[in-house]
N, C-alpha and C. Protein backbone atom coordinates (compact mmCIF):
# COMPACT_ATOMS: atom_id res chain seq x y z
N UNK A 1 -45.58 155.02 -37.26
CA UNK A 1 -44.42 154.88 -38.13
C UNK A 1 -43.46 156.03 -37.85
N UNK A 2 -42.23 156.07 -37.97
CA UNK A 2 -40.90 156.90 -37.20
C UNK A 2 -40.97 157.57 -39.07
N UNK A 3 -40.87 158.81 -38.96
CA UNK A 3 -40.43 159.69 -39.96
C UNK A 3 -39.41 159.85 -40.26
N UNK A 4 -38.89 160.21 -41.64
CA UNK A 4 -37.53 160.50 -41.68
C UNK A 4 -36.81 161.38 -41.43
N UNK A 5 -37.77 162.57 -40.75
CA UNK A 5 -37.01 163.57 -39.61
C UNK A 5 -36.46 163.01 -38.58
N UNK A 6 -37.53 162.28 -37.95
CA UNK A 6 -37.13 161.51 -36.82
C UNK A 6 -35.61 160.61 -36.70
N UNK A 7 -35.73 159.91 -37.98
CA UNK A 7 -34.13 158.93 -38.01
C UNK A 7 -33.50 159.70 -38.50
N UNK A 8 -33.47 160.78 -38.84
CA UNK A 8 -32.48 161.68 -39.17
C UNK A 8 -31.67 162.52 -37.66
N UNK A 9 -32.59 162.55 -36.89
CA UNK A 9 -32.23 163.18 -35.83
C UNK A 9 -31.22 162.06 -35.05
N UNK A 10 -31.72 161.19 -34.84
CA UNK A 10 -31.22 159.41 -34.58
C UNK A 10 -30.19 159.39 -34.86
N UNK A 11 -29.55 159.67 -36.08
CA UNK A 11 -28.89 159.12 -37.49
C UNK A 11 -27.76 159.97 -36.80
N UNK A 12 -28.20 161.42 -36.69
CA UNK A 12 -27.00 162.40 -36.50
C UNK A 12 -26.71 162.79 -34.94
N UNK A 13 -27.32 162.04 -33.87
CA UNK A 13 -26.86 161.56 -32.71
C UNK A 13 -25.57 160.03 -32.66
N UNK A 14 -26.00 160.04 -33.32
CA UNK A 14 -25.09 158.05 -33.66
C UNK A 14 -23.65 158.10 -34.65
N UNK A 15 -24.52 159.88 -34.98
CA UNK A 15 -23.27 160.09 -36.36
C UNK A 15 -22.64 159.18 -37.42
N UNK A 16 -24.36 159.12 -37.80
CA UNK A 16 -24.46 158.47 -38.71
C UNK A 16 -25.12 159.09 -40.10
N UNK A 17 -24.48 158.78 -41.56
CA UNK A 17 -25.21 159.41 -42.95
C UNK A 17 -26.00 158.41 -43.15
N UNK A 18 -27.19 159.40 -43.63
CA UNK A 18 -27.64 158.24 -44.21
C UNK A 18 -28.39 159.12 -45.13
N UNK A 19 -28.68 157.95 -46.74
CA UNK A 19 -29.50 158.86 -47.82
C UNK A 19 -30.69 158.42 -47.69
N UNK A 20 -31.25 158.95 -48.88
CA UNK A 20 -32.93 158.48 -48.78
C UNK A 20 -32.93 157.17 -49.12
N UNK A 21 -32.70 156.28 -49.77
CA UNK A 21 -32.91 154.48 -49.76
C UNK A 21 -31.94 153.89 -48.38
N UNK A 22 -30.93 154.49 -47.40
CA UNK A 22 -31.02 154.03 -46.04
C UNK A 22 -32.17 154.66 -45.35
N UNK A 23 -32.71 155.63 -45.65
CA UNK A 23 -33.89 156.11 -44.68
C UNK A 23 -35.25 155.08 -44.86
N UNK A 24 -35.35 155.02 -45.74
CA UNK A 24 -36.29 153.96 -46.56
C UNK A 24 -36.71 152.70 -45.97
N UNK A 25 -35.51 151.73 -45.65
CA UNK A 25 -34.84 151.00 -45.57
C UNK A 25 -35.24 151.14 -43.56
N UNK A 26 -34.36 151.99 -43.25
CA UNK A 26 -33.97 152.37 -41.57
C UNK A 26 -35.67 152.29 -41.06
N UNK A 27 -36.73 152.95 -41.45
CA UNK A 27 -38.16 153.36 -41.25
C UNK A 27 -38.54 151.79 -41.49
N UNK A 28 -38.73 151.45 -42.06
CA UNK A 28 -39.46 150.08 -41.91
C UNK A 28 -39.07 148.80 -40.97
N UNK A 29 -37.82 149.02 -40.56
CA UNK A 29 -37.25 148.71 -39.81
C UNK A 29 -37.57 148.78 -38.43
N UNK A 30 -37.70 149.77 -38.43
CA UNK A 30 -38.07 150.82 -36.76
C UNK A 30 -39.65 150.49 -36.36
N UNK A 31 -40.06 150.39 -38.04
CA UNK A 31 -41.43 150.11 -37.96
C UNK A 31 -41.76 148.56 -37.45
N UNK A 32 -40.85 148.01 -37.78
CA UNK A 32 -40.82 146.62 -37.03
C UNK A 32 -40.66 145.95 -35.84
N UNK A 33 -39.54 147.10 -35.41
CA UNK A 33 -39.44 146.81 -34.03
C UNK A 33 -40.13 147.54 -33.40
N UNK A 34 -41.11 148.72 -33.41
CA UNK A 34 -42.12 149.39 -32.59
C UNK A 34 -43.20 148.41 -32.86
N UNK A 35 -43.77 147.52 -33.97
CA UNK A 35 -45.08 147.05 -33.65
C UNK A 35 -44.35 145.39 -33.02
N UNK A 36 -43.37 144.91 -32.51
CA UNK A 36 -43.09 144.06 -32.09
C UNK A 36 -42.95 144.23 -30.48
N UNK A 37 -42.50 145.78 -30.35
CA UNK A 37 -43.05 146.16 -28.60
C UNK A 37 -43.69 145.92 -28.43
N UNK A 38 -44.86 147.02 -29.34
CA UNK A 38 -46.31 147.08 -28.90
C UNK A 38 -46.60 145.41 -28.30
N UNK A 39 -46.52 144.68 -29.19
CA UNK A 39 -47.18 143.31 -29.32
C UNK A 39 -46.83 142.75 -27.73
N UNK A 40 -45.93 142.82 -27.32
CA UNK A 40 -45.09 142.28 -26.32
C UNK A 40 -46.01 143.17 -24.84
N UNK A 41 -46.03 144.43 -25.25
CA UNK A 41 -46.25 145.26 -24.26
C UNK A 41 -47.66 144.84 -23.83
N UNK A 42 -48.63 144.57 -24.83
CA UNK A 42 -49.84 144.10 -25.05
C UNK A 42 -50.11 142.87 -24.51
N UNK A 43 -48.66 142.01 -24.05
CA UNK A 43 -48.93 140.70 -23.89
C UNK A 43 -50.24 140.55 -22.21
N UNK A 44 -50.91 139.33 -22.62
CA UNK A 44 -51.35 139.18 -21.05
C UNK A 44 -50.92 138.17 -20.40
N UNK A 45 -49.95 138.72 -19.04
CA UNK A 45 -49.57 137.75 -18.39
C UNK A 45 -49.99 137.83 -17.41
N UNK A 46 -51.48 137.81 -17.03
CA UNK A 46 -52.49 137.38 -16.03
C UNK A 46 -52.91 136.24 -15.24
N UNK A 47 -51.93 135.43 -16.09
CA UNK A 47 -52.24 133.69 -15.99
C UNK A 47 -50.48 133.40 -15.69
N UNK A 48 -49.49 133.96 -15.45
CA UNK A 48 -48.31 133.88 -14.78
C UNK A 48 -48.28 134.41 -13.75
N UNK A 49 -47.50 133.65 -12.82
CA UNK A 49 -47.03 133.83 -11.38
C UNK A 49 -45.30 134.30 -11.98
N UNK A 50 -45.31 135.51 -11.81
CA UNK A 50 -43.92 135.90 -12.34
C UNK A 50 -42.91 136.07 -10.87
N UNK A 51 -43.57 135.57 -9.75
CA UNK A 51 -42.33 135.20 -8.63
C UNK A 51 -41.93 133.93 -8.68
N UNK A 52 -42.43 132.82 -9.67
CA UNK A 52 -42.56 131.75 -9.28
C UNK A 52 -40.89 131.16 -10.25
N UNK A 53 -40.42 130.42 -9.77
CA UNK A 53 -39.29 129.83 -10.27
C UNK A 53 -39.02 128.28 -9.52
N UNK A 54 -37.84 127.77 -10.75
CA UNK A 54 -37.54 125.95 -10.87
C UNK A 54 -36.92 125.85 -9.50
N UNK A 55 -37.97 124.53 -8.94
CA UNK A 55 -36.58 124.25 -7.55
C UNK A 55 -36.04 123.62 -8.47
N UNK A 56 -35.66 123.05 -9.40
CA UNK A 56 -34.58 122.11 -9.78
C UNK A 56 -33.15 123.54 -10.27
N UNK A 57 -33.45 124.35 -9.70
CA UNK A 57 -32.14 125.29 -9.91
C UNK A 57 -32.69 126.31 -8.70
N UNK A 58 -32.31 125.73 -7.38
CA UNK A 58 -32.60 127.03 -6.42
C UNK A 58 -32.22 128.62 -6.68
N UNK A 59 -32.44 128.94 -6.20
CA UNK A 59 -31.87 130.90 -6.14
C UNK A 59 -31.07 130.76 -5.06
N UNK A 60 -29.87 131.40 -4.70
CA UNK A 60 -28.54 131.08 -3.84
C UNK A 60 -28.88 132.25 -2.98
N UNK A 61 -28.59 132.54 -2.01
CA UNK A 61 -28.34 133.71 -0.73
C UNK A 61 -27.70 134.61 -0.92
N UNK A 62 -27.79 136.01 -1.03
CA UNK A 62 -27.37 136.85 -0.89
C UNK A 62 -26.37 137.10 -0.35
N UNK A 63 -24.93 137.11 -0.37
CA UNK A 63 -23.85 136.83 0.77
C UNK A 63 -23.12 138.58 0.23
N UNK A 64 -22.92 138.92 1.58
CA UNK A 64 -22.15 140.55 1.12
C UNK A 64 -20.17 140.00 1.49
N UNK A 65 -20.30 140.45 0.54
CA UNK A 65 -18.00 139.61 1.29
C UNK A 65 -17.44 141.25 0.61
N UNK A 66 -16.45 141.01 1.35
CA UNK A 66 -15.80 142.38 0.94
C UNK A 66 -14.96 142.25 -0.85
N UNK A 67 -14.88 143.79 -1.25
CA UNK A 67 -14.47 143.78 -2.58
C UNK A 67 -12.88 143.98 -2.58
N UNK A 68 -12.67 143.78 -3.65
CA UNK A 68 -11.61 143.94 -3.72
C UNK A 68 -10.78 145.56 -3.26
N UNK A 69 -9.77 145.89 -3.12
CA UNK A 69 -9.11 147.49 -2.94
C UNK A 69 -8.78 147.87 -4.42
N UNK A 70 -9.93 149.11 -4.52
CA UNK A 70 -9.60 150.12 -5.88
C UNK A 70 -8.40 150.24 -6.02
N UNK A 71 -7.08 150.08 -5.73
CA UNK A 71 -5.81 150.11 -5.68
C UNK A 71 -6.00 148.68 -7.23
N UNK A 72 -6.07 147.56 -6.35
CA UNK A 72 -5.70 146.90 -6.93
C UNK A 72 -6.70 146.15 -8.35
N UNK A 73 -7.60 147.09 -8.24
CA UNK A 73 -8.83 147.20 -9.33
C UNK A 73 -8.45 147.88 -10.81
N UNK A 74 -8.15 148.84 -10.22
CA UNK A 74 -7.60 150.07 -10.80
C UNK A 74 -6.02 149.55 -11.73
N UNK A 75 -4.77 148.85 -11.41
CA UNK A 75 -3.72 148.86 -11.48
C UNK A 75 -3.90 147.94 -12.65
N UNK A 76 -5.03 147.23 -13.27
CA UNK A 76 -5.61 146.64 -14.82
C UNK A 76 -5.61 147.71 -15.42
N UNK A 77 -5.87 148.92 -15.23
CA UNK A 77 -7.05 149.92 -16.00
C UNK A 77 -5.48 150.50 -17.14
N UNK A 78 -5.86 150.83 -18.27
CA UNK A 78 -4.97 151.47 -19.63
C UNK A 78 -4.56 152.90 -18.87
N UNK A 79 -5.32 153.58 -18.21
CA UNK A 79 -5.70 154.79 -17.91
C UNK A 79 -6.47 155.03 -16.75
N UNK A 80 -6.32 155.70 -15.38
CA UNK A 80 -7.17 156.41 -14.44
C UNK A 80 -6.96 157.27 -13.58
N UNK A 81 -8.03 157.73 -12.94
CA UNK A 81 -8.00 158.56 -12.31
C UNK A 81 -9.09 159.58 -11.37
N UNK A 82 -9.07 159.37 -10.07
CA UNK A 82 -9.76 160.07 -9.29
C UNK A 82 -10.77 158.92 -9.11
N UNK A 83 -9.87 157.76 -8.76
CA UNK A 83 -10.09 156.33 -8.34
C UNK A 83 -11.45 155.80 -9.32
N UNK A 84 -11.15 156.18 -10.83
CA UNK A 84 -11.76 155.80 -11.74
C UNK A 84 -11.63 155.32 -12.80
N UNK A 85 -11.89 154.56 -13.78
CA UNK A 85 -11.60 153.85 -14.67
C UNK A 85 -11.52 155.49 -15.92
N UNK A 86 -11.12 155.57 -16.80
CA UNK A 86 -10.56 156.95 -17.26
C UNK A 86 -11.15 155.94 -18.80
N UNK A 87 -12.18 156.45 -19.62
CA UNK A 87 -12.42 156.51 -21.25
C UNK A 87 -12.69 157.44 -22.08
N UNK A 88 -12.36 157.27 -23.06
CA UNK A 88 -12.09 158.54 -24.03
C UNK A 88 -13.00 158.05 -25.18
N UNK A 89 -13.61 159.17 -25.93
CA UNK A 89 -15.01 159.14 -26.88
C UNK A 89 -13.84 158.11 -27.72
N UNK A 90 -14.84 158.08 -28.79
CA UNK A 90 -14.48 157.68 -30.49
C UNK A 90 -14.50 158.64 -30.98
């Protein structure tokens, strides 16, 4: 179970408040989705062929084609620079 040190630390990475009935609340939560990993992580897929896929939807070829010119990639962008797309925090 995740402590409420723990989502506190969480909380104030995300910059987020939270009181004690969101902590409450946030922990059982967390607690839900950690024993729903586990469960998953636990799964046995011993009895799947996980290369195996539908011919009724082949897998297509790998084709390399050239990209477009960062010029004209770039000339969408709000903002860039140093042939990069340029974002600013919240």
């Amino acid at each position: 179970m995740i402590t409420h040190e723990e989502l506190k630390k969480v909380a104030a990475l995300a910059k987020l408040s939270l009181d004690g009935a969101d902590l409450d609340a946030l922990a059982a939560d967390f607690g839900g989705i950690v024993e729903f990993a586990d469960a998953v992580a636990g799964a046995d897929l011993s009895a799947m062929d996980l290369t195996e896929h539908d011919e009724d939807f082949p897998l297509r070829e790998d084709v390399v084609v050239p990209s477009l010119p960062p010029e004209e990639i770039l000339s969408n962008a709000g903002e860039s620079g140093g042939g990069f797309f340029v974002t600013r925090g919240l």
